[in-house]
N, C-alpha and C. Protein backbone atom coordinates (compact mmCIF):
# COMPACT_ATOMS: atom_id res chain seq x y z
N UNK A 1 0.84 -1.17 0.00
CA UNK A 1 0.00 0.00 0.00
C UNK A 1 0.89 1.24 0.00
N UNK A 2 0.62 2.53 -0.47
CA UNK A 2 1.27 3.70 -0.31
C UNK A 2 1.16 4.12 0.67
N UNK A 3 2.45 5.12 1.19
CA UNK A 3 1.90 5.39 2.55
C UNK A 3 1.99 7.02 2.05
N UNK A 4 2.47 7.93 0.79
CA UNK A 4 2.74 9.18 0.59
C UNK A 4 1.09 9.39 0.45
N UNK A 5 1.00 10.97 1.05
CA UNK A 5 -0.76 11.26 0.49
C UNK A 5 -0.98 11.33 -0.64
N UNK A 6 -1.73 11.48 -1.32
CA UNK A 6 -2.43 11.60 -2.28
C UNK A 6 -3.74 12.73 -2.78
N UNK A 7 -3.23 13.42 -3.92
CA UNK A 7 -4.57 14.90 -3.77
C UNK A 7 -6.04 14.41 -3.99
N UNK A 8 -5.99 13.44 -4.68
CA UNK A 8 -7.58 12.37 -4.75
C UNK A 8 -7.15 11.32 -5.18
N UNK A 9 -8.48 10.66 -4.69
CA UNK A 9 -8.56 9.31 -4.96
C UNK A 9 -10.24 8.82 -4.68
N UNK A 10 -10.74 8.16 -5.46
CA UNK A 10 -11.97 7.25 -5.57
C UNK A 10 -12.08 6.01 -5.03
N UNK A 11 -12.78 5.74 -4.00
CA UNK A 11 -13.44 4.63 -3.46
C UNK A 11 -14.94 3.58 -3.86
N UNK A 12 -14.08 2.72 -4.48
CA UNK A 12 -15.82 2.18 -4.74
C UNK A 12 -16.22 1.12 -3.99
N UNK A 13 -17.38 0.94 -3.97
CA UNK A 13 -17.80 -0.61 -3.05
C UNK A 13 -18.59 -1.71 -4.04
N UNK A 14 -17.53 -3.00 -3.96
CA UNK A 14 -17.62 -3.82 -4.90
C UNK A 14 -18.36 -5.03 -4.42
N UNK A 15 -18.83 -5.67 -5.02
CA UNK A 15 -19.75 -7.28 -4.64
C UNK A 15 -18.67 -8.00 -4.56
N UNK A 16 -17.84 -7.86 -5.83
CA UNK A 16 -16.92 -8.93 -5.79
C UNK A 16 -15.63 -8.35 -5.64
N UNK A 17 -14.50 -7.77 -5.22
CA UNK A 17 -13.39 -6.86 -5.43
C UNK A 17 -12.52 -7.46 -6.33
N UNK A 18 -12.38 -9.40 -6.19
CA UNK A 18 -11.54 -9.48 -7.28
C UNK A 18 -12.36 -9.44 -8.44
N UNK A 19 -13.61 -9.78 -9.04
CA UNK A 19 -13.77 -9.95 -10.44
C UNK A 19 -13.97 -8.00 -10.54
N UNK A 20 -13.42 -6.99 -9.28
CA UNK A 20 -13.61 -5.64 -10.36
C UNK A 20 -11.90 -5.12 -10.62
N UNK A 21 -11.23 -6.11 -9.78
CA UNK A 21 -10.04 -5.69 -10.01
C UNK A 21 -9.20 -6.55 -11.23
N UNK A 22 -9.81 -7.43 -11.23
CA UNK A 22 -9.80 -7.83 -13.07
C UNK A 22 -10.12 -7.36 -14.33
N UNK A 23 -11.50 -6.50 -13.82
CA UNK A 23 -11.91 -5.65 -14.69
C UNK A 23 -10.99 -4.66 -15.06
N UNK A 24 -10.92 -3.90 -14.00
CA UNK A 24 -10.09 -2.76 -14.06
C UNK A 24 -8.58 -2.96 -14.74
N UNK A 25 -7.84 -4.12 -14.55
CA UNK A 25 -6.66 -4.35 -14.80
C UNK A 25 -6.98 -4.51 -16.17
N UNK A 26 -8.42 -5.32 -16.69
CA UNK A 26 -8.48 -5.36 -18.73
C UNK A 26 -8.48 -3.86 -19.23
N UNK A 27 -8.35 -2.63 -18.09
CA UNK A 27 -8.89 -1.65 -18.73
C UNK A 27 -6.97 -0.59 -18.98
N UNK A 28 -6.17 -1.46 -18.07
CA UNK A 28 -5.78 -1.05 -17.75
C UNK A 28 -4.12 -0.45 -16.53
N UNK A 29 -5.53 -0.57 -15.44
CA UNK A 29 -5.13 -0.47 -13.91
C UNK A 29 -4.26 -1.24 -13.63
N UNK A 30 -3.27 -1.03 -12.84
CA UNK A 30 -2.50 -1.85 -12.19
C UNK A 30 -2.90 -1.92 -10.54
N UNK A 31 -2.50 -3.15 -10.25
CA UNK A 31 -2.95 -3.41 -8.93
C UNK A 31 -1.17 -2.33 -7.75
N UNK A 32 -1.56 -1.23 -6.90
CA UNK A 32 -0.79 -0.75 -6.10
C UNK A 32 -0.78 -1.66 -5.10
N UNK A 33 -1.38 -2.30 -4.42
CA UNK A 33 -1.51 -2.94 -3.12
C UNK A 33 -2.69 -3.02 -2.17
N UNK A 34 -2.30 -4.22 -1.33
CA UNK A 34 -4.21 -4.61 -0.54
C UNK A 34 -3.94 -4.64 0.57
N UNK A 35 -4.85 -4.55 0.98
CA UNK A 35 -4.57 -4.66 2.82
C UNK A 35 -5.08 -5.35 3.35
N UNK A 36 -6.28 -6.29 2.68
CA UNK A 36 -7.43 -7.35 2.97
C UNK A 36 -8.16 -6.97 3.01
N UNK A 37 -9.05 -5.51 2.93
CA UNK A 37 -10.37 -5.65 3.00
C UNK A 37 -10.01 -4.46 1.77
N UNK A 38 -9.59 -3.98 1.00
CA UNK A 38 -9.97 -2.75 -0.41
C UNK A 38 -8.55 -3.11 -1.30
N UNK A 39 -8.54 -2.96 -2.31
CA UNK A 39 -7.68 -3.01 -3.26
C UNK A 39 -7.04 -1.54 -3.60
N UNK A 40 -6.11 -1.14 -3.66
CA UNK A 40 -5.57 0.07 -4.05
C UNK A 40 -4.86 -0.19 -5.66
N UNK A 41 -5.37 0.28 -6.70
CA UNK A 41 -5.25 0.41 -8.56
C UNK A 41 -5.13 1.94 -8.77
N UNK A 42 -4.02 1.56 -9.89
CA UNK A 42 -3.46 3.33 -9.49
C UNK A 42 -3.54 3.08 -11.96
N UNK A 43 -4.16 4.17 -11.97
CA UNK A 43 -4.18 4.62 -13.67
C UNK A 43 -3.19 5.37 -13.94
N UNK A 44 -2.07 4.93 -14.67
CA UNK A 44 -1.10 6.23 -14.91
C UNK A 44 -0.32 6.93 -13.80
N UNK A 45 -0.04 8.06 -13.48
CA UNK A 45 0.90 8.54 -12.75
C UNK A 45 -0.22 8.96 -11.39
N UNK A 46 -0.83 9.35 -11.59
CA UNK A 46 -1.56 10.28 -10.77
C UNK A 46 -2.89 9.49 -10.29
N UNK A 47 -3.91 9.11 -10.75
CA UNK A 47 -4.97 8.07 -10.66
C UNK A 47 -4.83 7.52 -9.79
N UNK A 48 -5.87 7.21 -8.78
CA UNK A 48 -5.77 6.35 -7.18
C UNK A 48 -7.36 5.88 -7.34
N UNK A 49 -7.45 4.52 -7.43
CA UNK A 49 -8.56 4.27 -7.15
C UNK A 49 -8.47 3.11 -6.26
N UNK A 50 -9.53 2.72 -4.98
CA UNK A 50 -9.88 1.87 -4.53
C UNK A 50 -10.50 1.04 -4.39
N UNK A 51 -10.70 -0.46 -4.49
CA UNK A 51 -11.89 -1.36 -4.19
C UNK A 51 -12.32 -1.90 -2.96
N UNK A 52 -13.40 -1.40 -3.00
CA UNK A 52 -13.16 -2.05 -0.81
C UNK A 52 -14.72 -3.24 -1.68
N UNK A 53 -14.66 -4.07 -0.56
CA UNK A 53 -15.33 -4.84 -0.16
C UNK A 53 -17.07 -4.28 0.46
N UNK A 54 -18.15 -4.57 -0.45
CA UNK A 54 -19.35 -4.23 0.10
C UNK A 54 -19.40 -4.40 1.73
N UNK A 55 -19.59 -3.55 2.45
CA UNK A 55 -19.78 -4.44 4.10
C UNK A 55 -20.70 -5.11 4.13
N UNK A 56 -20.64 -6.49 4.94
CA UNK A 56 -21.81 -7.87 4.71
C UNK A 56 -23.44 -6.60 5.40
N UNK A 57 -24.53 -7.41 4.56
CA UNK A 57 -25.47 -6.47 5.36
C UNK A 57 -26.00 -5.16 5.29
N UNK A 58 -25.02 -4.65 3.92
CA UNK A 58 -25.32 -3.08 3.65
C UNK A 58 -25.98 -3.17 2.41
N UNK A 59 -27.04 -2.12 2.46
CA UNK A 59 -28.20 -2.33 1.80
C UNK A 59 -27.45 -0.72 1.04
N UNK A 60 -27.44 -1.55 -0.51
CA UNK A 60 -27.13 -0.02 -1.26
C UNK A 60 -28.17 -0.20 -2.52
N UNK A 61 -29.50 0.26 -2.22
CA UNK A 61 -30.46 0.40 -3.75
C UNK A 61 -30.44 1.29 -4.88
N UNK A 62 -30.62 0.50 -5.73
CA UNK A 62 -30.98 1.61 -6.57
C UNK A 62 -29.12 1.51 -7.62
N UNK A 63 -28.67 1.55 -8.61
CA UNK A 63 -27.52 1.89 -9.21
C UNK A 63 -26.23 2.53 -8.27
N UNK A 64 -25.21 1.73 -8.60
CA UNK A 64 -24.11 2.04 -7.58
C UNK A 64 -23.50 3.80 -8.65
N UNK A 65 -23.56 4.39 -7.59
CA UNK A 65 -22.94 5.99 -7.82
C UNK A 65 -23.71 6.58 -8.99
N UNK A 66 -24.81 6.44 -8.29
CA UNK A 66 -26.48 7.25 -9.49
C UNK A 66 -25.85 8.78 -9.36
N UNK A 67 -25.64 9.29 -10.53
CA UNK A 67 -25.50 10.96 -10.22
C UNK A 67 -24.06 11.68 -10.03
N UNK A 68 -23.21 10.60 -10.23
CA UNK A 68 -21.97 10.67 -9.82
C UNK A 68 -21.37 10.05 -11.10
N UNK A 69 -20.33 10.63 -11.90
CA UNK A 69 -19.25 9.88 -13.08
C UNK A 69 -17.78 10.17 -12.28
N UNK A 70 -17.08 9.05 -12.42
CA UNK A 70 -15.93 9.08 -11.89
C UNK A 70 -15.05 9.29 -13.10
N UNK A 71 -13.88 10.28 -13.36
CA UNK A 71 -13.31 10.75 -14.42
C UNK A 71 -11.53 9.99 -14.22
N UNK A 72 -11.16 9.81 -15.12
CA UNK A 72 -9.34 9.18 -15.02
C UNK A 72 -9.54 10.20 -16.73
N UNK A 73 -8.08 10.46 -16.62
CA UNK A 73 -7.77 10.77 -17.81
C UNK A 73 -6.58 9.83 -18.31
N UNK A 74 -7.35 9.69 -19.81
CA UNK A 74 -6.22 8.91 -20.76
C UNK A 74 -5.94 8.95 -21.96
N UNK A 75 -4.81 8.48 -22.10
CA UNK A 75 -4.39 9.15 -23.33
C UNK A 75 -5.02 8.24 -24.80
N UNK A 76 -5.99 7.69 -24.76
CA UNK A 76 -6.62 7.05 -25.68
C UNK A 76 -7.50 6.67 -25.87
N UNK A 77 -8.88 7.16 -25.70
CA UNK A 77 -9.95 6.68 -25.17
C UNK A 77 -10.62 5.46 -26.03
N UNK A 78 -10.09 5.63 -27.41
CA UNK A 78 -10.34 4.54 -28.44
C UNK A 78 -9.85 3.15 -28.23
N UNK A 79 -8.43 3.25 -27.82
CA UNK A 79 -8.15 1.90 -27.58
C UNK A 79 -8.69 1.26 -25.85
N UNK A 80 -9.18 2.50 -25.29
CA UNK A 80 -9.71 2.05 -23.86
C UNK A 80 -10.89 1.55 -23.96
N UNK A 81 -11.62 2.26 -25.04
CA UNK A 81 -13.27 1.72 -25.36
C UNK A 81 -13.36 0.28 -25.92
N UNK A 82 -12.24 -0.27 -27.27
CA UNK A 82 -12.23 -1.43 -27.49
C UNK A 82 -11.89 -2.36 -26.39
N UNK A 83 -11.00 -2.33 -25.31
CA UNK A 83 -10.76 -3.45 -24.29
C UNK A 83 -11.91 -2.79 -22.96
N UNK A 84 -12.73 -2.10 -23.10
CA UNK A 84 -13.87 -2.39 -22.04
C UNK A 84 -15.23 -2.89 -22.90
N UNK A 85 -15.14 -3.09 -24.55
CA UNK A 85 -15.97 -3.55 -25.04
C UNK A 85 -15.47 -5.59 -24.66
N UNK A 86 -14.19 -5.44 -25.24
CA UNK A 86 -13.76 -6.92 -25.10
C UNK A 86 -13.86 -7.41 -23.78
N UNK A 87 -14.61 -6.82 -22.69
CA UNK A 87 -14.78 -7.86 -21.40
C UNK A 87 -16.29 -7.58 -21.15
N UNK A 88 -17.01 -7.08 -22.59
CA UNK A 88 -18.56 -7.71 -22.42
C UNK A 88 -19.19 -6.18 -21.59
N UNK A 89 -18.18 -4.90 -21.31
CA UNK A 89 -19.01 -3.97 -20.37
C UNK A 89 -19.58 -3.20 -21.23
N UNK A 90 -20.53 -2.53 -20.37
CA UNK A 90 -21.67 -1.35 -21.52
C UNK A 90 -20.60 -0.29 -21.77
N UNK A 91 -20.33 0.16 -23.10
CA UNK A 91 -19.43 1.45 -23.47
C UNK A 91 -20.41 2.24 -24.23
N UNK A 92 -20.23 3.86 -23.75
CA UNK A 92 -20.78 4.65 -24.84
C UNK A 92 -19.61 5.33 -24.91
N UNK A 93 -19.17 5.95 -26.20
CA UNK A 93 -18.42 6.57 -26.74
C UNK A 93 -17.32 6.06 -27.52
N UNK A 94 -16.19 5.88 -27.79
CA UNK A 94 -16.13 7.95 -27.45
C UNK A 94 -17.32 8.56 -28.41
N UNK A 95 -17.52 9.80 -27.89
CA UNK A 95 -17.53 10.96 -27.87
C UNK A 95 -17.15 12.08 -28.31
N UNK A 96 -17.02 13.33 -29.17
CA UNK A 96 -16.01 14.58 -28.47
C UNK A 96 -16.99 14.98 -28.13
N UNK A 97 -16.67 15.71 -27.23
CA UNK A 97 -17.52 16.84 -26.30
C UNK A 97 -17.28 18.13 -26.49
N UNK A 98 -18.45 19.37 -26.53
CA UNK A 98 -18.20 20.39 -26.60
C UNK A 98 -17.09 21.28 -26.02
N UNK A 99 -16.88 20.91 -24.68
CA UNK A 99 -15.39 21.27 -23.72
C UNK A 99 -14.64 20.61 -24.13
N UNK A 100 -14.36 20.05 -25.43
CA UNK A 100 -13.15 20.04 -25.91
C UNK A 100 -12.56 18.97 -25.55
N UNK A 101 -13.11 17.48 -25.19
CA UNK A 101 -12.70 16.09 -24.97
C UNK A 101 -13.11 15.57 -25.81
N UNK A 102 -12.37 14.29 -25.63
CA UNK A 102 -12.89 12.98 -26.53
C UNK A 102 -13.34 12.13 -25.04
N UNK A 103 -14.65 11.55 -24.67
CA UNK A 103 -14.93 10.66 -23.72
C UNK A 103 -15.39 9.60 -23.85
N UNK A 104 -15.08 8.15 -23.35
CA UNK A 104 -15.97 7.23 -23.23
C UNK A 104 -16.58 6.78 -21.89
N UNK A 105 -17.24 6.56 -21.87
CA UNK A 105 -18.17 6.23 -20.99
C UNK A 105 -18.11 4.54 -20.60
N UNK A 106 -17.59 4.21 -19.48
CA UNK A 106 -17.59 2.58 -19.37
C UNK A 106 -18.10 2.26 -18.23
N UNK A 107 -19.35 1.67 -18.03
CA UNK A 107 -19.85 1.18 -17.16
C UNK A 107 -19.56 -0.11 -16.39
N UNK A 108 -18.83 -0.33 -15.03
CA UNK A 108 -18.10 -1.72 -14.42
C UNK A 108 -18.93 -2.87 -13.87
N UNK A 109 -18.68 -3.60 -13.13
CA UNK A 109 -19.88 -4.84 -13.30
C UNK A 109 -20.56 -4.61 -12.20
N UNK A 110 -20.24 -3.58 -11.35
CA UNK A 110 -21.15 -3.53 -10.24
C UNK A 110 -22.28 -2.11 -10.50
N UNK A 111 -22.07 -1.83 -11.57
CA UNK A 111 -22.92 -0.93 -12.02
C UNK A 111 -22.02 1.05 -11.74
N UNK A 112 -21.11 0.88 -11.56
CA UNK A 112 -20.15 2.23 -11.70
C UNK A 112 -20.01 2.52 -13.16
N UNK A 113 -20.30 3.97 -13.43
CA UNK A 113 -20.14 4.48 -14.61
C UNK A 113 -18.44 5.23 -14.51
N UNK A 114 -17.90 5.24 -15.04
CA UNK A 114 -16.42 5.69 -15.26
C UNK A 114 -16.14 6.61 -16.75
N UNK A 115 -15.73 7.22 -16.40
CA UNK A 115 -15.45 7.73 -17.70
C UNK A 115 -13.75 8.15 -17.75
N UNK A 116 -13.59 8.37 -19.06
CA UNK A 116 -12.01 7.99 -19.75
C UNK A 116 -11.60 9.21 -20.01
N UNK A 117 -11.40 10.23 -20.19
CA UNK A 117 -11.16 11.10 -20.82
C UNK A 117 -9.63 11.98 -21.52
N UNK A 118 -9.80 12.49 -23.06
CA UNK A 118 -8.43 12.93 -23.43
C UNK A 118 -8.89 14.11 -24.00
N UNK A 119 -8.20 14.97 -24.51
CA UNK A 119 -8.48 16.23 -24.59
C UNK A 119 -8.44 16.05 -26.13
N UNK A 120 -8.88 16.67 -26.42
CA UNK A 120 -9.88 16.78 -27.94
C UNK A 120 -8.85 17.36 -28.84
């Protein structure tokens, strides 16, 4: 695990942590380190994301992070969209966007929307 801070970082809560840290690694991610209960996957230089473990008993309805897009930037969103198509996940995009990105949109198996983004 890292022990230097970090200016952000994303926490998600997974059903399964390894089949999202598989995911994440087809997308990508490299595994930083675990501690037994969350996974620490770091995108590129800067990117910190975490997988913790649903707590047994916690009732989360309704779409995991309704209202919320979690953003990584990368430098390819085309070749990121073909390997989150090749593990079967929902992709929209890319995209360009009026602010001047190219985005795709990749939805993970626990229902997290993610998005990719490179500058247009």
């Amino acid at each position: 695990m890292t022990s230097s801070p970090m200016p952000a970082f994303v926490k998600l809560l997974a059903a399964d942590v390894e089949r999202s840290v598989r995911f994440y690694g087809a997308l990508g991610f490299t595994d930083a380190g675990r501690d037994g209960v969350l996974v620490h996957l770091r995108f590129g230089e800067h990117a910190h994301l975490y997988v913790v473990r649903t707590p047994p008993g916690a009732d989360l309805p309704g779409p995991r992070g309704a209202g919320v897009l979690v953003c990584f930037t990368c430098p390819d969103v085309d070749a990121l969209a073909a390997r989150a198509r090749e593990t079967g996940a929902p992709v929209d995009g890319p995209r360009t966007q009026p602010w001047h990105t190219r985005e795709t949109v990749v939805t993970d198996p626990d229902g997290y929307r993610v998005v990719f983004v490179q500058p247009a």
